[in-house]
Structure formats: C-alpha cells, structure tokens
Protein backbone atom coordinates (compact mmCIF):
# COMPACT_ATOMS: atom_id res chain seq x y z
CA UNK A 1 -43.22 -76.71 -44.21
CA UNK A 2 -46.70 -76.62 -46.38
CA UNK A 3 -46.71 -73.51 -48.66
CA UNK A 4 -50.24 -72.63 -46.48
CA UNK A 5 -47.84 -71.95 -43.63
CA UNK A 6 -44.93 -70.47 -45.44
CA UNK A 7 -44.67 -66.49 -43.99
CA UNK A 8 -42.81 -64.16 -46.91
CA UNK A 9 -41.67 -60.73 -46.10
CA UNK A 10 -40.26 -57.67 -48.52
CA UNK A 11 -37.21 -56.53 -47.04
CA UNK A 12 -37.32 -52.21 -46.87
CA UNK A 13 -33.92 -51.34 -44.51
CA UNK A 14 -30.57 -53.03 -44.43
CA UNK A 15 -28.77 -51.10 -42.48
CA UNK A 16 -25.00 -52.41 -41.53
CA UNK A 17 -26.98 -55.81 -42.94
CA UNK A 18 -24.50 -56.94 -46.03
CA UNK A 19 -26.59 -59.97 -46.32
CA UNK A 20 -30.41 -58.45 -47.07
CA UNK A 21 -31.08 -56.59 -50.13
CA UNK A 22 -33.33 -53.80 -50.24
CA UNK A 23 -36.40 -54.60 -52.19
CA UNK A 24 -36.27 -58.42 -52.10
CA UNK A 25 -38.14 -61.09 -50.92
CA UNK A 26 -37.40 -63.29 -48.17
CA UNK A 27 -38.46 -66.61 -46.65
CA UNK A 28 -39.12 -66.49 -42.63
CA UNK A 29 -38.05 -69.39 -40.48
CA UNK A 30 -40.56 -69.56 -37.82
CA UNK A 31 -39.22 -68.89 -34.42
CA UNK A 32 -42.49 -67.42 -32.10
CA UNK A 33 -39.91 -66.63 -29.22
CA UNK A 34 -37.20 -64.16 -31.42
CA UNK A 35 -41.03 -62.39 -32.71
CA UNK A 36 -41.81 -62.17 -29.43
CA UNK A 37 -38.58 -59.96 -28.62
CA UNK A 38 -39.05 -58.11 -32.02
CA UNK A 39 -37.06 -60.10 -34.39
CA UNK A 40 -37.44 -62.22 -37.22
CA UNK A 41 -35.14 -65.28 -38.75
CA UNK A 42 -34.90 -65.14 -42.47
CA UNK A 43 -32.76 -66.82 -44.88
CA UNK A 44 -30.92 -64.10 -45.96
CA UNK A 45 -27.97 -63.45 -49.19
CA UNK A 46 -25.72 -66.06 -47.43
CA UNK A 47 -28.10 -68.51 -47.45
CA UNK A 48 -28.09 -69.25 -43.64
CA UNK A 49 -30.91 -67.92 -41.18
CA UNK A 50 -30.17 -65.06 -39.16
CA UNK A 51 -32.23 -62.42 -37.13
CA UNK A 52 -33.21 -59.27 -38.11
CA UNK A 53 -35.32 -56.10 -36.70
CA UNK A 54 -38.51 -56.48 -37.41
CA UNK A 55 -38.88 -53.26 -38.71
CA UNK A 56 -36.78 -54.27 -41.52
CA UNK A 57 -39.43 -56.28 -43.29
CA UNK A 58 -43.08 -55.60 -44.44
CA UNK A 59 -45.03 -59.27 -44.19
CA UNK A 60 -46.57 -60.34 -47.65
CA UNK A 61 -50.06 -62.25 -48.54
CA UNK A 62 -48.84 -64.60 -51.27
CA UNK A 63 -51.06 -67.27 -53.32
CA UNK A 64 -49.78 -70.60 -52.64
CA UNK A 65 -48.61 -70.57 -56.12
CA UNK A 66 -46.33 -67.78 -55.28
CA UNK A 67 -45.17 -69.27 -52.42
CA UNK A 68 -44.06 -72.45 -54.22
CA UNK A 69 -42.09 -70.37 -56.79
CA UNK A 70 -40.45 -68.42 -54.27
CA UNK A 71 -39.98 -71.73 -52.04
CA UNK A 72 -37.94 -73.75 -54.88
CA UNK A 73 -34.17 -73.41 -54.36
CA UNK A 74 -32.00 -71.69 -56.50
C-alpha cells in the first residue's frame, strides 16, 4: 500500500480492548464494508488486524514522511 493511501488513526478508548493502547497510533487496514457498519480493522498490540468501534479512534493527516516512519516494522 503507497504511503499516499496509508489511513493512521490515534486510538482515545479501549475499553475491554487489551490489545489497543490509549494514546497510540495505529495503522488501518482498509476494509470499506466493516466502515460501512461502523468499524474499523487496525493492527493492533498483537500484531494481527482486528475490528474496533469506530468511536475508538480519531483519523490523523500525516506527511508521507510520517507515514513511512510509522509504516516500517518494528
């Protein structure tokens, strides 16, 4: 996926959610049909996708640059 198209989001509730920290950053794995039904898939702390509410996240406008450090794996 090009770093143009590359959606980040800041992660602001976790409830019962072990596996998202409050206050980090998280990488969104496109899937237009779970956003459609209120959801998003993000990598979370186990580093498999999962969904999540929505309202857990706030989306983020990142430089490429940003995106690219956020994008390289750990």
């Amino acid at each position: 996926m090009a770093n143009e198209n590359k959606k980040f989001v800041l992660c602001i509730e976790n409830k019962d959610c072990d596996d998202l920290e409050i206050r980090k950053v998280y990488l969104v794995v496109p899937d237009l049909e779970s956003e459609a039904d209120g959801y998003l898939r993000i990598i979370d702390e186990s580093g498999e996708d999962y969904l999540y509410p929505n309202s857990y996240f706030i989306p983020l406008q990142l430089s490429d640059e940003i995106k690219e450090v956020l994008s390289v794996s750990k």
